[in-house]
PDB file of N, CA and C in Angstrom:
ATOM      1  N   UNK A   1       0.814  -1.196   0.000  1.00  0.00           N
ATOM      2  CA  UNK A   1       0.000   0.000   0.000  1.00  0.00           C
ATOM      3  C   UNK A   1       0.861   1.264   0.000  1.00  0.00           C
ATOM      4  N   UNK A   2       1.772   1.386   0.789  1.00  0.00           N
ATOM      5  CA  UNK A   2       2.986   2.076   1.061  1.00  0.00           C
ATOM      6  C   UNK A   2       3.589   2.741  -0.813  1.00  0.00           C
ATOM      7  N   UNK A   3       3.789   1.340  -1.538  1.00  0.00           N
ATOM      8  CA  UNK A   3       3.971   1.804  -2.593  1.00  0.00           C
ATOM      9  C   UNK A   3       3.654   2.329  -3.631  1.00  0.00           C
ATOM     10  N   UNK A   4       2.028   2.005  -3.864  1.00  0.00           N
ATOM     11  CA  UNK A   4       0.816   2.667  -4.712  1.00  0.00           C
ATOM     12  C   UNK A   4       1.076   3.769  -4.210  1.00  0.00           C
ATOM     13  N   UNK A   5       1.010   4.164  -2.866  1.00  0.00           N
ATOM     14  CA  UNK A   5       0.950   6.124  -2.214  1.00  0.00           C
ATOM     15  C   UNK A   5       2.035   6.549  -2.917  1.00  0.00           C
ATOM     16  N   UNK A   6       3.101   6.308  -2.690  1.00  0.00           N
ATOM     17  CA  UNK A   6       4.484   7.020  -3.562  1.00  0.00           C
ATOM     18  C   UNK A   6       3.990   6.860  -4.862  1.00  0.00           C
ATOM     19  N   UNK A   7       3.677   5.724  -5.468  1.00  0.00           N
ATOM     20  CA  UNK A   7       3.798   5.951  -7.129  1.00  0.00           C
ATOM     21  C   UNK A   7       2.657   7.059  -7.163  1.00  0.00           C
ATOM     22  N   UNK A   8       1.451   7.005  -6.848  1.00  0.00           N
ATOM     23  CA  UNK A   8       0.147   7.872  -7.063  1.00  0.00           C
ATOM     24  C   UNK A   8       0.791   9.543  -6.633  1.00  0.00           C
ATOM     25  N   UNK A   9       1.534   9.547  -5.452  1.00  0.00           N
ATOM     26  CA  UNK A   9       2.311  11.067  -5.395  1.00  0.00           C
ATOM     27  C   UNK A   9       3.287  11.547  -6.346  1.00  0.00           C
ATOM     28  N   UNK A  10       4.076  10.559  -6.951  1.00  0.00           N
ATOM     29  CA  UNK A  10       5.509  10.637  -8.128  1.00  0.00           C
ATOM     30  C   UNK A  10       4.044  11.181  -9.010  1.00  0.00           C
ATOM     31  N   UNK A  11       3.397  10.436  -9.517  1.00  0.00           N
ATOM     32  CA  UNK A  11       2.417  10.711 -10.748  1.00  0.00           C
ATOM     33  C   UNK A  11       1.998  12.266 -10.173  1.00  0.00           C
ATOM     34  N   UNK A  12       1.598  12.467  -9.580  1.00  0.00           N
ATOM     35  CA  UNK A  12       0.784  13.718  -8.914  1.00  0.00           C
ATOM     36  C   UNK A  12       1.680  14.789  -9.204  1.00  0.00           C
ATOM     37  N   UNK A  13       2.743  14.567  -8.541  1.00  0.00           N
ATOM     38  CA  UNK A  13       4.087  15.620  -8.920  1.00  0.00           C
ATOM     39  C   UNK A  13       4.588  16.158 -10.390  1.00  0.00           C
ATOM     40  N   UNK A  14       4.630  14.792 -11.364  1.00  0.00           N
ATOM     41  CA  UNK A  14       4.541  14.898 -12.742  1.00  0.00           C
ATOM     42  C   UNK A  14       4.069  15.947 -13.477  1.00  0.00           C
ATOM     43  N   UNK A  15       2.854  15.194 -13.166  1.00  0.00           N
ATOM     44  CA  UNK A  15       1.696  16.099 -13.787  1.00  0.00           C
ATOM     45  C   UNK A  15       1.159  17.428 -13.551  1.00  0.00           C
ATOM     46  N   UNK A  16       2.038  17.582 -11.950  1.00  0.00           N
ATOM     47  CA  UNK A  16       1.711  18.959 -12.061  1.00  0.00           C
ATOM     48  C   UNK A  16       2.693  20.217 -12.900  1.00  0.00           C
ATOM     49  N   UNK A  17       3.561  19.730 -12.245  1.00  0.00           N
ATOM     50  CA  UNK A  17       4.898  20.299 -13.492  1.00  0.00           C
ATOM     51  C   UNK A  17       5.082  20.381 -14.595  1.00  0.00           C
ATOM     52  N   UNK A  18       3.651  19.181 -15.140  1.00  0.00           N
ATOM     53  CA  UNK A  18       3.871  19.090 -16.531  1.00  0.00           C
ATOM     54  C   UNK A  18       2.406  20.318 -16.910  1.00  0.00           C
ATOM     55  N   UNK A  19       1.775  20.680 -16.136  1.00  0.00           N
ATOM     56  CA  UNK A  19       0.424  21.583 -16.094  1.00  0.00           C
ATOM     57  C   UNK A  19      -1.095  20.832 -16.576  1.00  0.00           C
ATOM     58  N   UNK A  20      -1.054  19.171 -15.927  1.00  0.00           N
ATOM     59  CA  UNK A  20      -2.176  18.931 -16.086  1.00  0.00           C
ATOM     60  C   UNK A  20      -2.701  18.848 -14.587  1.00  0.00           C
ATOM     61  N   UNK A  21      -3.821  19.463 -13.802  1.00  0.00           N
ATOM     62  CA  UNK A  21      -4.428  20.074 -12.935  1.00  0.00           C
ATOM     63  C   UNK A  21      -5.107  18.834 -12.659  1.00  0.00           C
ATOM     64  N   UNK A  22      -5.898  18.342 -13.600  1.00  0.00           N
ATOM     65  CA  UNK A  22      -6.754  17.944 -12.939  1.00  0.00           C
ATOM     66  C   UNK A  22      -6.205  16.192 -12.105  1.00  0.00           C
ATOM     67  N   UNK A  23      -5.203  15.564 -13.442  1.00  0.00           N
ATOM     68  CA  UNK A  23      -4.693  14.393 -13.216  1.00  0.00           C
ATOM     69  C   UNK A  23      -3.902  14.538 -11.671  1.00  0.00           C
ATOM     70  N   UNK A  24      -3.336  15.776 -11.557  1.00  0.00           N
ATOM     71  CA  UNK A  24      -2.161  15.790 -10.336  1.00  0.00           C
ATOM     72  C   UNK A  24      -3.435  15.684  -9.382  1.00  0.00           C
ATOM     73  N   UNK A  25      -4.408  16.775  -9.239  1.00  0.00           N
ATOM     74  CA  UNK A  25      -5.282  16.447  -8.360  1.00  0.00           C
ATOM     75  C   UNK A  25      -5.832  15.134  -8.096  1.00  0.00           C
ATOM     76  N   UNK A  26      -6.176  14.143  -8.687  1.00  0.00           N
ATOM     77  CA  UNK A  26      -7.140  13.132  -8.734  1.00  0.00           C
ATOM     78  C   UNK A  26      -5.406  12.143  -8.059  1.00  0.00           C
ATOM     79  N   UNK A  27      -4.748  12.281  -8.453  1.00  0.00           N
ATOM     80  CA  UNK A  27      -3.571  11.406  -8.228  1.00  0.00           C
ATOM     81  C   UNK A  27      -2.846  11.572  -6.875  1.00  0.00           C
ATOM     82  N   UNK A  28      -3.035  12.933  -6.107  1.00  0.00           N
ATOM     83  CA  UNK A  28      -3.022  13.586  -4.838  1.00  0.00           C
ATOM     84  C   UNK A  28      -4.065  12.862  -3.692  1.00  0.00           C
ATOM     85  N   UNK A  29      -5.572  12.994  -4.578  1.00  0.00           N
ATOM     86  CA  UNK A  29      -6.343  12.420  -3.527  1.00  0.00           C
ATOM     87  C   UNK A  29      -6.309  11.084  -3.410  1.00  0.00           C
ATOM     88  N   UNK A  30      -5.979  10.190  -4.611  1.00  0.00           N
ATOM     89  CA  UNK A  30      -5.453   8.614  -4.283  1.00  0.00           C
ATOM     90  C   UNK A  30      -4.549   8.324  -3.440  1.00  0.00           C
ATOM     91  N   UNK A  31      -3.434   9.326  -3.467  1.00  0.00           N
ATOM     92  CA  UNK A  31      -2.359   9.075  -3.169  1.00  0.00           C
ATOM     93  C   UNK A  31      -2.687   9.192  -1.242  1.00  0.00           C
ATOM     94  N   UNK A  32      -3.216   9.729  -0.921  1.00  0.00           N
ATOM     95  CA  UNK A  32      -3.569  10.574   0.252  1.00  0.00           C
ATOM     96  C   UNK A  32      -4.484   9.305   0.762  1.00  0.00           C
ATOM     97  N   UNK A  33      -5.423   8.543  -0.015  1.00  0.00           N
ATOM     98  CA  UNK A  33      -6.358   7.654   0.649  1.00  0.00           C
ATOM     99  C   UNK A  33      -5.523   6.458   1.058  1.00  0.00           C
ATOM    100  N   UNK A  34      -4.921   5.988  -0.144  1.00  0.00           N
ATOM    101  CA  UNK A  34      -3.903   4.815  -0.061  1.00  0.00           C
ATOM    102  C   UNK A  34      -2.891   5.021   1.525  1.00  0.00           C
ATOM    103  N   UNK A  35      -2.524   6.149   1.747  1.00  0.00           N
ATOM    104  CA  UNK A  35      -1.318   6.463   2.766  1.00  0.00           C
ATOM    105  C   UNK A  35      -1.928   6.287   4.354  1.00  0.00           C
ATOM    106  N   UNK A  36      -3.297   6.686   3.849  1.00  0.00           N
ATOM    107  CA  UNK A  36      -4.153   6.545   5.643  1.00  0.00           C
ATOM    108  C   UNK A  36      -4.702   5.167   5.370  1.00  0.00           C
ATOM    109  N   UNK A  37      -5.059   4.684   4.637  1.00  0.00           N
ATOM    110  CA  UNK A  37      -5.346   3.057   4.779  1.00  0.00           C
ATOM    111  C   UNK A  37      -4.465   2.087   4.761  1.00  0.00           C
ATOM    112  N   UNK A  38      -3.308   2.519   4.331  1.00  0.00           N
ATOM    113  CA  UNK A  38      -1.893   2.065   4.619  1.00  0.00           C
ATOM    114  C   UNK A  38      -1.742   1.551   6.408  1.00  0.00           C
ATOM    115  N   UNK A  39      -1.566   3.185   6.945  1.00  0.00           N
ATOM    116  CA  UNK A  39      -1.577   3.276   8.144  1.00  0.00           C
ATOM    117  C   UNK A  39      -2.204   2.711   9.276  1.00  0.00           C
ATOM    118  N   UNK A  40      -3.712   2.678   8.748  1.00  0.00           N
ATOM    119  CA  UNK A  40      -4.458   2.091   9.580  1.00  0.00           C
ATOM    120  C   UNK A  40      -4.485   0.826   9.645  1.00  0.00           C
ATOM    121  N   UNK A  41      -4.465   0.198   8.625  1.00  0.00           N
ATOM    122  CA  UNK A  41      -3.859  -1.535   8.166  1.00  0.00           C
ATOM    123  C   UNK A  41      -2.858  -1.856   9.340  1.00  0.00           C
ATOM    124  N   UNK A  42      -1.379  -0.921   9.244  1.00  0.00           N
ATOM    125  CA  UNK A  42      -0.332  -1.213   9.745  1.00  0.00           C
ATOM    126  C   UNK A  42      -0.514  -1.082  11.140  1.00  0.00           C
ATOM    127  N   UNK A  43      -1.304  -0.018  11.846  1.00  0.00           N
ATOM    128  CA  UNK A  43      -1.378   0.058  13.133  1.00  0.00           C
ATOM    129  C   UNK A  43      -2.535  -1.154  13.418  1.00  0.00           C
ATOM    130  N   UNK A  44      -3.324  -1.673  12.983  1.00  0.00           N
ATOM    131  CA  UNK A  44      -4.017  -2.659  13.400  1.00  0.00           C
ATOM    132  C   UNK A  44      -3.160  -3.861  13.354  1.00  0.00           C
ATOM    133  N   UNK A  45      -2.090  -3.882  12.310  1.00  0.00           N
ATOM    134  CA  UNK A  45      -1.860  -5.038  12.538  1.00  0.00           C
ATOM    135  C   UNK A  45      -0.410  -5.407  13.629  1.00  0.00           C
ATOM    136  N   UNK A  46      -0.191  -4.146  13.814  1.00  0.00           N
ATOM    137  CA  UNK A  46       0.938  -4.275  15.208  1.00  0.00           C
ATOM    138  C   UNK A  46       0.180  -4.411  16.715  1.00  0.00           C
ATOM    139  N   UNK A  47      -0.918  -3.988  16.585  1.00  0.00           N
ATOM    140  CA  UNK A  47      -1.968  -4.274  17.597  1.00  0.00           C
ATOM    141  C   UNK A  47      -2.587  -5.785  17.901  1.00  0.00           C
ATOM    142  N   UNK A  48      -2.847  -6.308  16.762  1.00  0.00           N
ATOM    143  CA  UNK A  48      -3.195  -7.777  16.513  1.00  0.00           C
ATOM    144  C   UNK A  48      -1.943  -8.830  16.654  1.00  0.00           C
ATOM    145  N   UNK A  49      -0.814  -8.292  16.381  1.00  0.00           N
ATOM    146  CA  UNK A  49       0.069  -8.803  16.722  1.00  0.00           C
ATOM    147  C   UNK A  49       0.709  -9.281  18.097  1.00  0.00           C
ATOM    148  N   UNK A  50       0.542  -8.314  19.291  1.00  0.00           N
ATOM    149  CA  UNK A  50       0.704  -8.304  20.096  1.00  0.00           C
ATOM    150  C   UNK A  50      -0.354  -9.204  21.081  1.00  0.00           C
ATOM    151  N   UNK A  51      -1.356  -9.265  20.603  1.00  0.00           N
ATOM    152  CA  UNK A  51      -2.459  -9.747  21.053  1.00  0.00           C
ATOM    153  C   UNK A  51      -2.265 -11.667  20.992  1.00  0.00           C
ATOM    154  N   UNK A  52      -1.766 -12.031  20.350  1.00  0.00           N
ATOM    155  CA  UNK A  52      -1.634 -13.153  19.597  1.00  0.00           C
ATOM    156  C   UNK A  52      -1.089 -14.114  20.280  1.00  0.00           C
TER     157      UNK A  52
END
């Protein structure tokens, strides 16, 4: 998940530099969903871990 967020931000960055608006945007907010569901994945599963 970790890595979709970077590629979806690299793309985001691209495109903005390159002056397409809307792609960097749409590739920002993926990038942004992927990174907190990342997170939350990872903190549940150090939690579940411990539990075990």
């Amino acid at each position: 998940m970790f890595r979709w967020a970077i590629i979806f931000a690299v793309i985001a960055l691209i495109a903005s530099l390159l002056g397409f608006g809307g792609v960097a945007g749409l590739s920002q907010q993926f990038a942004i969903i992927l990174l907190v569901v990342a997170i939350i994945l990872a903190v549940i599963g150090f939690l579940s871990r411990g539990r075990v």
